[in-house]
C-alpha atoms as a PDB file:
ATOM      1  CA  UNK A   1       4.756   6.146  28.722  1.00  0.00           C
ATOM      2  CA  UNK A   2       5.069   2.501  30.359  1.00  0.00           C
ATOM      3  CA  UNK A   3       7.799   0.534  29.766  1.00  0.00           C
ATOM      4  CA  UNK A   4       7.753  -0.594  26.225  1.00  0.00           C
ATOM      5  CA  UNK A   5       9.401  -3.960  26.538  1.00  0.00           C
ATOM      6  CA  UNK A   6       6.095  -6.299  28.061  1.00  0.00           C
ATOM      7  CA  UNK A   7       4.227  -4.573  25.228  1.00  0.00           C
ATOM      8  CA  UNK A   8       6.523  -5.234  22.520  1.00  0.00           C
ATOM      9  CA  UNK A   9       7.062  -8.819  23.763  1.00  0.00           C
ATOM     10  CA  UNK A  10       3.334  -9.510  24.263  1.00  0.00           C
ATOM     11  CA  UNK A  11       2.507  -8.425  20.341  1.00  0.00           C
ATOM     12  CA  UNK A  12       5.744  -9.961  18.703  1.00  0.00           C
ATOM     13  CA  UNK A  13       4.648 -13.319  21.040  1.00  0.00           C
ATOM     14  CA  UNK A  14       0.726 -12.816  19.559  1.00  0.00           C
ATOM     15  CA  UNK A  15       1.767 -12.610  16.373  1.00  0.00           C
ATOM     16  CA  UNK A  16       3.955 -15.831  16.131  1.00  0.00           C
ATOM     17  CA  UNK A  17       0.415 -17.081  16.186  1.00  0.00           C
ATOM     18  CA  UNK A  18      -1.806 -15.248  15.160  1.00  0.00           C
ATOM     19  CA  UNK A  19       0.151 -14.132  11.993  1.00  0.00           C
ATOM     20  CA  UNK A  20      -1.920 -14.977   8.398  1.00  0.00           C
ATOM     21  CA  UNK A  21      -0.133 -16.847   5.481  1.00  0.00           C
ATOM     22  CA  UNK A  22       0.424 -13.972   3.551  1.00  0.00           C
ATOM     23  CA  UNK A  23       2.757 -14.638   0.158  1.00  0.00           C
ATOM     24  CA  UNK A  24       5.391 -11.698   1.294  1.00  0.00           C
ATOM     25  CA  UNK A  25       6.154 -13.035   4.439  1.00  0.00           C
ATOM     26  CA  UNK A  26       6.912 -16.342   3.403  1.00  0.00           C
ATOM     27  CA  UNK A  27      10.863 -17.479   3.319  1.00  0.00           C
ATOM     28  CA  UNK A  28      12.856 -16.565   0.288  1.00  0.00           C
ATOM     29  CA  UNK A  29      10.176 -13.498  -0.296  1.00  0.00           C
ATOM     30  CA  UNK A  30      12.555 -11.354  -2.832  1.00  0.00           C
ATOM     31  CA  UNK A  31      13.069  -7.837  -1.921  1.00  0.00           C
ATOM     32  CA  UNK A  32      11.440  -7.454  -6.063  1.00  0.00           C
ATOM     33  CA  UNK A  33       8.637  -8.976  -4.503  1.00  0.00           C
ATOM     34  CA  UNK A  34       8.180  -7.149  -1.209  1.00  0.00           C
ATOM     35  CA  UNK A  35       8.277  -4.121  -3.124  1.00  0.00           C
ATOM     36  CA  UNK A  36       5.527  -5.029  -5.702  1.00  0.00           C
ATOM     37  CA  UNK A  37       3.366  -6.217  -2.937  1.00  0.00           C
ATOM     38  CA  UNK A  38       3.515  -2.979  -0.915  1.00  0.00           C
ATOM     39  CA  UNK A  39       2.493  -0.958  -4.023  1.00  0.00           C
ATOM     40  CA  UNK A  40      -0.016  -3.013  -4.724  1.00  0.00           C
ATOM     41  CA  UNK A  41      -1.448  -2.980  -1.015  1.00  0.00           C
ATOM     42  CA  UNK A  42      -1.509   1.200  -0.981  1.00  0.00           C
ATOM     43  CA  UNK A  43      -5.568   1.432  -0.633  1.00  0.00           C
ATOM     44  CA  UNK A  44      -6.116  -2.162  -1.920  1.00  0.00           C
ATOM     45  CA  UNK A  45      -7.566  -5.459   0.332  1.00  0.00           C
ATOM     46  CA  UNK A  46      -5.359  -7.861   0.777  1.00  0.00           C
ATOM     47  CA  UNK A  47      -7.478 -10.386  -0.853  1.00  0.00           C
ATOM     48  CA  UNK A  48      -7.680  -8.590  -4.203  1.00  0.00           C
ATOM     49  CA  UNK A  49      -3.715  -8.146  -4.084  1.00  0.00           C
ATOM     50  CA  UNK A  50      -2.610 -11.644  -3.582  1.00  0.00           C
ATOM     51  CA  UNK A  51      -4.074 -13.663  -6.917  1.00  0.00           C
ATOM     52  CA  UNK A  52      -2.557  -9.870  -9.169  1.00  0.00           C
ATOM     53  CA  UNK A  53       0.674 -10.275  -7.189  1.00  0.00           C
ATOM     54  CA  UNK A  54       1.312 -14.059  -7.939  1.00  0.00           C
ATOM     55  CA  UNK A  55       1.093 -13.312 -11.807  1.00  0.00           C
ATOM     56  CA  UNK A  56       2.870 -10.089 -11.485  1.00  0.00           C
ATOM     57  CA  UNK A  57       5.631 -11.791 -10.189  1.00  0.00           C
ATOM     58  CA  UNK A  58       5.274 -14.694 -12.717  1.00  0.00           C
ATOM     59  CA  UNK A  59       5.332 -12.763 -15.282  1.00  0.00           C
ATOM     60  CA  UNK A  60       8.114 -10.054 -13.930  1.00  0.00           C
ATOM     61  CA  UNK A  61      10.315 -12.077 -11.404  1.00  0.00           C
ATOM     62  CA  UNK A  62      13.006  -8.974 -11.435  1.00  0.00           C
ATOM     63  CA  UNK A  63      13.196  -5.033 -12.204  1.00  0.00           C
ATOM     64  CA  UNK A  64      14.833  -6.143 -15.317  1.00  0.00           C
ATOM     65  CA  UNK A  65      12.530  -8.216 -16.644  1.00  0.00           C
ATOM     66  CA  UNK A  66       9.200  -5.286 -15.543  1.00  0.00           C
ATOM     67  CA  UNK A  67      11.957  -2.577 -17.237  1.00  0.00           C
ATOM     68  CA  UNK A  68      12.315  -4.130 -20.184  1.00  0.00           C
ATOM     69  CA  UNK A  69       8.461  -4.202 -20.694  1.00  0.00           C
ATOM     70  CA  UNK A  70       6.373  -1.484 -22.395  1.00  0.00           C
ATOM     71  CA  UNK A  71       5.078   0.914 -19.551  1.00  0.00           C
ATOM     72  CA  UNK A  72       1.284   0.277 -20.895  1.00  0.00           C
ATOM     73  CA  UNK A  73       2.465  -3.538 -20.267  1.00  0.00           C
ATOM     74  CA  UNK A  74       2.170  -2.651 -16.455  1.00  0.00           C
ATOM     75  CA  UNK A  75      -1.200  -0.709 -16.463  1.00  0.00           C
ATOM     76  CA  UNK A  76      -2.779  -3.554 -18.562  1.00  0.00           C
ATOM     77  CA  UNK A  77      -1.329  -5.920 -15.640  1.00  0.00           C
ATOM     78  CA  UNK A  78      -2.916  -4.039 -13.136  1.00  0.00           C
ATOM     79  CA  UNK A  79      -6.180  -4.334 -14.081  1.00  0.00           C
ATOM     80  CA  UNK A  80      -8.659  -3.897 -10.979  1.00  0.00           C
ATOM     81  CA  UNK A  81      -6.288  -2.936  -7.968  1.00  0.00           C
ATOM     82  CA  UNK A  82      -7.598   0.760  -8.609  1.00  0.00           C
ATOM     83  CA  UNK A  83      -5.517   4.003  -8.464  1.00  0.00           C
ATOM     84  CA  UNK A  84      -3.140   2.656 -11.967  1.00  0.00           C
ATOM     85  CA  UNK A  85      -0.821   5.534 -11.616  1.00  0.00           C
ATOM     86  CA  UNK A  86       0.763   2.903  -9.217  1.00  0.00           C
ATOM     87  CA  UNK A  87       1.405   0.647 -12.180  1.00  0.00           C
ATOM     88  CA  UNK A  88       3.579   3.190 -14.117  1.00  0.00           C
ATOM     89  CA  UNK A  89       4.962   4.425 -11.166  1.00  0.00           C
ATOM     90  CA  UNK A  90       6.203   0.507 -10.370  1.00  0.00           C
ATOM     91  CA  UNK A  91       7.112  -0.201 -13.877  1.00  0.00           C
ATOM     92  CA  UNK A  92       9.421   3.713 -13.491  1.00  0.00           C
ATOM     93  CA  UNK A  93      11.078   2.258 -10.176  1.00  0.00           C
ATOM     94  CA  UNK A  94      11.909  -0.665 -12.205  1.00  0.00           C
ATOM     95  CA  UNK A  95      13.750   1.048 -14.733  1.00  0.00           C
ATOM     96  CA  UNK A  96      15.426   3.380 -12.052  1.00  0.00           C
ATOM     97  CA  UNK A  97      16.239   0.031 -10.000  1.00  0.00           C
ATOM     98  CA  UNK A  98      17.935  -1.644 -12.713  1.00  0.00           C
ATOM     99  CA  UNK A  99      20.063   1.267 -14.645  1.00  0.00           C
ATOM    100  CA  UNK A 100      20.861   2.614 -10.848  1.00  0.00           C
ATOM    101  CA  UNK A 101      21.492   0.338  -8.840  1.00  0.00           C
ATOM    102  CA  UNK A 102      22.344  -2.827 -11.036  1.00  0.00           C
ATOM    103  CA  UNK A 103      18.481  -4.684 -10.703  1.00  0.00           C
ATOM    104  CA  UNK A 104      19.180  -4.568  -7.328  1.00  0.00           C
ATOM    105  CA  UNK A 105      16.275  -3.386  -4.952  1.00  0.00           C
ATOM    106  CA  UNK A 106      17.986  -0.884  -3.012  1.00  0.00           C
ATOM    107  CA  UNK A 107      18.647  -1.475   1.154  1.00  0.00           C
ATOM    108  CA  UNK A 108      18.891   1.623   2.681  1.00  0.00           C
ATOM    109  CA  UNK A 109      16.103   4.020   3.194  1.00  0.00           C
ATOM    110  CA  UNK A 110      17.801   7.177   1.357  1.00  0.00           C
ATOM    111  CA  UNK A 111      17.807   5.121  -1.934  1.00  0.00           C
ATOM    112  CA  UNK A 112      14.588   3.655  -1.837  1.00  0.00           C
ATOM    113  CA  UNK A 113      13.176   6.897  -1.145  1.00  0.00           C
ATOM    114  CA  UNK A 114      15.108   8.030  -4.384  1.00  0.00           C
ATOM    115  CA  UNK A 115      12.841   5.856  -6.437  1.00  0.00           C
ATOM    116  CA  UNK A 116      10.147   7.143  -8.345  1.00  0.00           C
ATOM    117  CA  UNK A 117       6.305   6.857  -6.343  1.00  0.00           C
ATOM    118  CA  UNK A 118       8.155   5.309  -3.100  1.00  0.00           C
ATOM    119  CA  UNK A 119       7.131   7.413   0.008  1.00  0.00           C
ATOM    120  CA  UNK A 120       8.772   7.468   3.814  1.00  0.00           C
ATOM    121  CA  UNK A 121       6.281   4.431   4.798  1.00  0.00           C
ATOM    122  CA  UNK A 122       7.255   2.334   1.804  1.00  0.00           C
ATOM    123  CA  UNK A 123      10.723   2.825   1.865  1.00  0.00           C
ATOM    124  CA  UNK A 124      10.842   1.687   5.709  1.00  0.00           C
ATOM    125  CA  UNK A 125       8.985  -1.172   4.725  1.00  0.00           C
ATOM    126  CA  UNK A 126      11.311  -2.525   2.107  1.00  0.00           C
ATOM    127  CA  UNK A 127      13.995  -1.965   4.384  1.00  0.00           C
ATOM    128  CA  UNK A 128      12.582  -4.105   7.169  1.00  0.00           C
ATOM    129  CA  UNK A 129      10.539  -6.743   5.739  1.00  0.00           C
ATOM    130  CA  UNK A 130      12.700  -7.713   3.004  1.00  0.00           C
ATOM    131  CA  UNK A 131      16.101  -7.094   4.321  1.00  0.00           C
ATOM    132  CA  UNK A 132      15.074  -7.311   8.446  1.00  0.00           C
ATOM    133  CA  UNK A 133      16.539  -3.696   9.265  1.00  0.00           C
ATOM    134  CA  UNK A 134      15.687  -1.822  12.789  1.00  0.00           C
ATOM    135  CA  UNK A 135      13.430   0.899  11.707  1.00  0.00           C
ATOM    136  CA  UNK A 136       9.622   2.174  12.643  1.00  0.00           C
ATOM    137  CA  UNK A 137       6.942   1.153  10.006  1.00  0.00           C
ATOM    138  CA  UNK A 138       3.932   3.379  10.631  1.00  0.00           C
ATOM    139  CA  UNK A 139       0.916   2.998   8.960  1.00  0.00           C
ATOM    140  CA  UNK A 140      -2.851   3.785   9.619  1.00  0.00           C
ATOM    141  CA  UNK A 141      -3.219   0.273  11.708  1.00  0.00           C
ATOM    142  CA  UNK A 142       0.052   0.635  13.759  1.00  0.00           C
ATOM    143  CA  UNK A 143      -1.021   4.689  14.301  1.00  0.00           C
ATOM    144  CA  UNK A 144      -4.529   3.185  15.767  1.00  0.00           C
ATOM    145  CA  UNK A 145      -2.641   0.940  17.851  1.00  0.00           C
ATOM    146  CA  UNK A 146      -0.800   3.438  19.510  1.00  0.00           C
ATOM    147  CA  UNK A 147      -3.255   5.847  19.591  1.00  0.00           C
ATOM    148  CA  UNK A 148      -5.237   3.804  21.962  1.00  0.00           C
ATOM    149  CA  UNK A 149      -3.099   1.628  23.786  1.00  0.00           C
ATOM    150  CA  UNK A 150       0.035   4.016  24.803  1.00  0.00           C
ATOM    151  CA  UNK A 151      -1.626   7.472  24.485  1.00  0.00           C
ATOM    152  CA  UNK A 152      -5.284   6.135  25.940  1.00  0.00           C
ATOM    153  CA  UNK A 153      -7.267   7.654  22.945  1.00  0.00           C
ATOM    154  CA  UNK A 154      -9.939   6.767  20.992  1.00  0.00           C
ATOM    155  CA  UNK A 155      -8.701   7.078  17.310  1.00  0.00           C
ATOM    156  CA  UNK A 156      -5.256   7.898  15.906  1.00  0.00           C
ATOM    157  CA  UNK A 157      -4.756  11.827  15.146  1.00  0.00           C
ATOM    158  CA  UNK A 158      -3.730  12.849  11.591  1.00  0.00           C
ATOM    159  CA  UNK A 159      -0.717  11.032  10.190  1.00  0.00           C
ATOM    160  CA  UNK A 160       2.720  13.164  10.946  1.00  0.00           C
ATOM    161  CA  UNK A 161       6.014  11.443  10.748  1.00  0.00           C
ATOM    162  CA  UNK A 162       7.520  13.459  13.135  1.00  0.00           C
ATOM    163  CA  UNK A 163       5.046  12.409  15.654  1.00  0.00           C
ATOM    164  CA  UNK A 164       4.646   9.185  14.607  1.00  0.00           C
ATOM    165  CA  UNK A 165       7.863   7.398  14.051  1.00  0.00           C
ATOM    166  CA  UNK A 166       9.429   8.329  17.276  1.00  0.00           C
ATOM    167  CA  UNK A 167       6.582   6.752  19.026  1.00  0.00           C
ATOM    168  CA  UNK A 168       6.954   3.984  17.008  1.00  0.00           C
ATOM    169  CA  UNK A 169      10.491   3.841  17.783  1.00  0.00           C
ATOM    170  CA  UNK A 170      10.633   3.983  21.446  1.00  0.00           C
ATOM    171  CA  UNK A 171       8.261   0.841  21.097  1.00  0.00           C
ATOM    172  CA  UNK A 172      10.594  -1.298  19.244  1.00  0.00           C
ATOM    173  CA  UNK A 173      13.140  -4.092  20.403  1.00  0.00           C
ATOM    174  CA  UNK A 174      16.398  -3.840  20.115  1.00  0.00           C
ATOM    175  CA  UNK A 175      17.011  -6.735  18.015  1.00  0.00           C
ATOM    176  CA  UNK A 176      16.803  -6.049  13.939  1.00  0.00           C
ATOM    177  CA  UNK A 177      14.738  -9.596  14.071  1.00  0.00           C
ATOM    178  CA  UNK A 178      12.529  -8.807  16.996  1.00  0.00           C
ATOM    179  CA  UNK A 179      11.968  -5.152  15.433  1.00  0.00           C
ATOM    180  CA  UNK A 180      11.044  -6.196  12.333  1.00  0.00           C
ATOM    181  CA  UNK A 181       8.543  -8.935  13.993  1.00  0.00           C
ATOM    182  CA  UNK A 182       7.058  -6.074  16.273  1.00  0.00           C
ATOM    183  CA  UNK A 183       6.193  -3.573  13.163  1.00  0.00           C
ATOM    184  CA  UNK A 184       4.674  -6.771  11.811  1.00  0.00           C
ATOM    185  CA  UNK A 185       2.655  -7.907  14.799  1.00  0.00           C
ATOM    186  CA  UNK A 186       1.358  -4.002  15.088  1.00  0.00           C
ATOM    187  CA  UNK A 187      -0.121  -3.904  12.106  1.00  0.00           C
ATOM    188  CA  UNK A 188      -1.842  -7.321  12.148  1.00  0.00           C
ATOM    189  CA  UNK A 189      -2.866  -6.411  15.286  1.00  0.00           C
ATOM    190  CA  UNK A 190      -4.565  -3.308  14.205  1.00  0.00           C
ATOM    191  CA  UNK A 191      -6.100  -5.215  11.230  1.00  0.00           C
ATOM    192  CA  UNK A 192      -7.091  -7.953  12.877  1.00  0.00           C
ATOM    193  CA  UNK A 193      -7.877  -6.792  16.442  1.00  0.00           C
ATOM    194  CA  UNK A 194      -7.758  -3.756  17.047  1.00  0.00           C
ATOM    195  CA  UNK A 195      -9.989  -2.049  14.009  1.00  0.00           C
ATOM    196  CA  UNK A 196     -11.202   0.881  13.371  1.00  0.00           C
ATOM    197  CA  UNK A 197     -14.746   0.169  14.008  1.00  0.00           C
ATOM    198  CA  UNK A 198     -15.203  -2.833  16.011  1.00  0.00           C
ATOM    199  CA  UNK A 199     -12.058  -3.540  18.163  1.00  0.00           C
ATOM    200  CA  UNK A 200     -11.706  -7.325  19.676  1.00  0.00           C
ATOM    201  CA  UNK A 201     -10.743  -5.988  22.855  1.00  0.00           C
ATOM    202  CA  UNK A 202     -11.430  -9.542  24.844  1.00  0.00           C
ATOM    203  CA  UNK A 203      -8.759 -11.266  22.229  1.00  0.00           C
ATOM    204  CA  UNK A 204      -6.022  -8.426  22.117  1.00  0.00           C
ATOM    205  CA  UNK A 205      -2.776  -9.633  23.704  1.00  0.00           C
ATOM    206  CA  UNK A 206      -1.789  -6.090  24.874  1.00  0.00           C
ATOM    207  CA  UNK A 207      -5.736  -5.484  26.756  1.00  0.00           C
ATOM    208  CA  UNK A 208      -3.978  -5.608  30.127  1.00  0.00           C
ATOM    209  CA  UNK A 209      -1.625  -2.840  29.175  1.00  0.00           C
ATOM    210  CA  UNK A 210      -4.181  -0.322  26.819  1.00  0.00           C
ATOM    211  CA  UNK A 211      -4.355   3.069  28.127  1.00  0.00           C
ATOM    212  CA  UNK A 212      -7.697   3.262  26.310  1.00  0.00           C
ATOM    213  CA  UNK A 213      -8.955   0.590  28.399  1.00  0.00           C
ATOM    214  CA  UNK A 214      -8.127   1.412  31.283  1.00  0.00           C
ATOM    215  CA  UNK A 215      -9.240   4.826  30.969  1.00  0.00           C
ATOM    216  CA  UNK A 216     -13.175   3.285  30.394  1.00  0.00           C
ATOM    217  CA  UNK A 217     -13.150   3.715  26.393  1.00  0.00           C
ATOM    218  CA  UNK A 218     -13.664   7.555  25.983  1.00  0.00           C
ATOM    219  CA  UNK A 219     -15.538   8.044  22.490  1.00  0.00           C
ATOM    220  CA  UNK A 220     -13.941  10.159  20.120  1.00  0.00           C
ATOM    221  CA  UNK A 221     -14.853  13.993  20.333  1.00  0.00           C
ATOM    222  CA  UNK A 222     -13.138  14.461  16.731  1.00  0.00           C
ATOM    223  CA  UNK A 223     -15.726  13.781  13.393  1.00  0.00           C
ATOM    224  CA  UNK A 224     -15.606  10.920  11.213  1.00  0.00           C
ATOM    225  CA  UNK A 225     -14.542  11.538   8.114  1.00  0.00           C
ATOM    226  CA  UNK A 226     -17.456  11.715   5.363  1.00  0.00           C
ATOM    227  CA  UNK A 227     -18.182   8.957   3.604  1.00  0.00           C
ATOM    228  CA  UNK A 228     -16.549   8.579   0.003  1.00  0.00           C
ATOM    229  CA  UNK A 229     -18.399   9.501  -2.899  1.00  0.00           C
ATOM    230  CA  UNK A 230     -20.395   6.609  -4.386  1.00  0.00           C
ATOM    231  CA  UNK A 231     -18.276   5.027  -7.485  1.00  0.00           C
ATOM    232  CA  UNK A 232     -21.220   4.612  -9.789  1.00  0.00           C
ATOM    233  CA  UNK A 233     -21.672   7.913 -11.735  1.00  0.00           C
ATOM    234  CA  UNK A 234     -18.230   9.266 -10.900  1.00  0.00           C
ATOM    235  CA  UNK A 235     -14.855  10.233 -12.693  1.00  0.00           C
ATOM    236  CA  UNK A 236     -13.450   7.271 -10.620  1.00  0.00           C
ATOM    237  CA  UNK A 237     -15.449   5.067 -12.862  1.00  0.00           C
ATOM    238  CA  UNK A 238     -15.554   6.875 -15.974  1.00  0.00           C
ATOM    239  CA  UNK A 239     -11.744   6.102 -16.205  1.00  0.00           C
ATOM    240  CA  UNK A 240     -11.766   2.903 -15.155  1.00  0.00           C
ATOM    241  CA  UNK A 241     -14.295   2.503 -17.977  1.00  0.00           C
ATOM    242  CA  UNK A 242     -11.719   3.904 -20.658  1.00  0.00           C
ATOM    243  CA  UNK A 243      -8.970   2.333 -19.365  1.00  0.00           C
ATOM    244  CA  UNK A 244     -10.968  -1.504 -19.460  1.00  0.00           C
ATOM    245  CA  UNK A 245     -11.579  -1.014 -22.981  1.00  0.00           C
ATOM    246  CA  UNK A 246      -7.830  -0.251 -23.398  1.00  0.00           C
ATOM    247  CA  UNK A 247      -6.738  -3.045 -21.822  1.00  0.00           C
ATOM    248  CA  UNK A 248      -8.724  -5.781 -23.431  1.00  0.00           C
ATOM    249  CA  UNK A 249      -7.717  -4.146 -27.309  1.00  0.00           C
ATOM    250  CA  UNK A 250      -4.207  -5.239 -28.233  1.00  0.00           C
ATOM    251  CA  UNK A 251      -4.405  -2.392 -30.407  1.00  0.00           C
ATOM    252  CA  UNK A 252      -5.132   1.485 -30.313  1.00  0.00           C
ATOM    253  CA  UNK A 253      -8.627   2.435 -29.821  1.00  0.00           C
ATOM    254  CA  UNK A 254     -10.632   5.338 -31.576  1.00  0.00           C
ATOM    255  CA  UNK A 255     -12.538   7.622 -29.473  1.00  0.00           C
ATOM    256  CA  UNK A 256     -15.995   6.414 -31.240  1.00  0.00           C
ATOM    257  CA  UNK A 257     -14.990   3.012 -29.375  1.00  0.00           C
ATOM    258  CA  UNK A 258     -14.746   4.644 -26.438  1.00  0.00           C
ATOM    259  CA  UNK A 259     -17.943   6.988 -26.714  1.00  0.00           C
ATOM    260  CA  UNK A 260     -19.689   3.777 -27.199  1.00  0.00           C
ATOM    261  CA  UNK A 261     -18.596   2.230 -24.101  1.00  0.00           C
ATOM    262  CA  UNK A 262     -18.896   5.524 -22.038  1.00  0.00           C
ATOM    263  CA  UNK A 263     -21.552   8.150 -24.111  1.00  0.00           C
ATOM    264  CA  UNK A 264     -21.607  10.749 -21.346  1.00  0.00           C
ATOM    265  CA  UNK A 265     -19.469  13.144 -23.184  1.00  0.00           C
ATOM    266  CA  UNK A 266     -18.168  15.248 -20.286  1.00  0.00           C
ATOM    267  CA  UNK A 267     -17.859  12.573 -18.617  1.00  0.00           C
ATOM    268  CA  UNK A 268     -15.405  10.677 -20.772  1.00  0.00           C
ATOM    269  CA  UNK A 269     -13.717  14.203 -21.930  1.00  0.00           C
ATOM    270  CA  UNK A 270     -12.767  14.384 -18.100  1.00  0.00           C
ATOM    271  CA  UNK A 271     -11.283  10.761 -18.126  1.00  0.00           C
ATOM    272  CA  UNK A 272      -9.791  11.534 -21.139  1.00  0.00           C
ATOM    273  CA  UNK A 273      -7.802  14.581 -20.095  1.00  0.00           C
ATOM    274  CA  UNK A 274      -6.995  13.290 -16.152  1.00  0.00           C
ATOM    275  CA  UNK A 275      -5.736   9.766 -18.103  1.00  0.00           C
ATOM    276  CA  UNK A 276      -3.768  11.638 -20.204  1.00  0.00           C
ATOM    277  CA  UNK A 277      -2.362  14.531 -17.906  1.00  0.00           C
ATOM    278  CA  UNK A 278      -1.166  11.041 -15.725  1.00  0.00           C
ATOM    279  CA  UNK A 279       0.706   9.377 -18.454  1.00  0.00           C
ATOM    280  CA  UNK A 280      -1.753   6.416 -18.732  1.00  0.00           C
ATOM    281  CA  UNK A 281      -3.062   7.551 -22.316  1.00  0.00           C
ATOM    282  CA  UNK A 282      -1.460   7.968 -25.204  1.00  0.00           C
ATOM    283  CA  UNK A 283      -2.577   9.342 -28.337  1.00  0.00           C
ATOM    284  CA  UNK A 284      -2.358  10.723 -31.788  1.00  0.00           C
ATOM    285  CA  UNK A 285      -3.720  13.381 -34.199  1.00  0.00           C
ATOM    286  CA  UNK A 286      -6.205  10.513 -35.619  1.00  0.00           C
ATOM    287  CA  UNK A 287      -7.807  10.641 -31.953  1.00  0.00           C
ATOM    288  CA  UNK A 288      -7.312   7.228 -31.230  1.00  0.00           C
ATOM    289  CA  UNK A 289      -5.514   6.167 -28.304  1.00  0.00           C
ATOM    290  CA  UNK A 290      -3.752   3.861 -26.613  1.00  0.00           C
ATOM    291  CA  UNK A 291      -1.585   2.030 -22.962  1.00  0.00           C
ATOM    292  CA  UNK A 292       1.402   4.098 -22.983  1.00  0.00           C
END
């Protein structure tokens, strides 16, 4: 491996440039916030986050204030970020957050990983972009990264921590504020520059140091994934029918309302039953149901 500090100083140096005016990494960013935000980014585009953040945290400035909130409160709040188990999963860290640990958003990594829906990449990214710890953020953009310009390949191998956060590790500098500006400036790099598809290689600030480059750009011998399954038709949408017409009722809905809106029977039967099995549905023996 080649010696990690003129690479680490070359992206933390890009990125005090090249960095985009994003709300959460603004001064005076709450640790509340940084922890909604990186919920809301799991499998979301930053652009659709940013306008649902601002009135998340309008509305919910602290754990206590999302805790104190009906669950179904959150999943009508979420409205189109996708994948809503996040939303209950958010409004259960809130509760856990402020009955554990006093509203407080927890610092070290062992307690945020106690909290309900937060995984090894979120928890390191609490602890580093809202409270500036030394740790190794790895996510697909900063595995990409690495991939190509230490280990000279083509596309980043399947994620596995134990590979991946030593490598990210030996990369970082010493300094807590350095470190936290380098897992930063990796993954703006790889979502900016170096992407998945189309890498800028003639504007990346580490091109003179990419083993990938310098080895001529082998192509990949491993597949591409498949492409996802179209939305239109699918389950995907079905539920994100039912749930639409919960959110816009402030009361309970009967399932003739929702056969209306979705008359594929099997189809919304399926919705039904995942929504419920999830703990996004509610309902009664009147089959009518409701936000949780």
């Amino acid at each position: 491996m080649p010696d990690p500090t003129p690479f680490s100083t070359a992206v933390v140096s890009w990125f005090a440039t090249a960095a985009r005016d994003l709300p959460w990494r603004r001064p005076g960013f709450t640790a509340w916030g940084t922890l909604v935000s990186e919920f809301m980014l799991q499998q979301t585009p930053v652009v659709r986050v940013i306008p649902r953040l601002e009135e998340w945290l309008t509305r919910w400035p602290t754990p206590a204030a999302l805790a104190a909130a009906p669950a179904g409160d959150a999943v009508r709040a979420w409205q189109s970020l996708g994948y809503p188990r996040r939303a209950l999963n958010l409004h259960a860290c809130a509760v856990a957050i402020t009955t554990r640990f006093g509203g407080v958003v927890p610092r070290d990594v062992p307690s945020l990983l106690s909290l309900p829906g937060v995984g090894d990449y979120t928890a390191r990214a609490v602890a580093v972009f809202a409270y500036g710890d030394r740790h190794p953020v790895v996510d697909t953009n900063i595995r990409r990264v690495i991939a190509r310009a230490i280990e000279g390949a083509p596309d980043a191998a399947a994620p596995n921590a134990r590979r991946d956060l030593p490598a990210m590790t030996a990369l970082l500098p010493e300094s807590d504020s350095s470190a936290a500006r380098f897992n930063a400036g990796m993954m703006e790099l790889g979502a900016l520059v170096c992407t998945a598809r189309a890498p800028r290689c003639d504007e990346c600030p580490v091109a003179g140091l990419c083993a990938w480059r310098a080895a001529g750009y082998p192509e990949s011998s491993v597949a591409r994934r498949p492409v996802q399954k179209k939305y239109e038709g699918s389950d995907r949408q079905a539920r994100g029918i039912v749930l639409g017409v919960l959110r816009a009722s402030p009361d309970p809905v009967p399932h003739a309302a929702l056969s209306d809106a979705l008359p594929d029977s099997a189809r919304l039967g399926r919705a039904l039953s995942g929504l419920l099995a999830d703990g996004l549905l509610i309902t009664d023996s009147d089959d009518v149901y409701a936000l949780p």
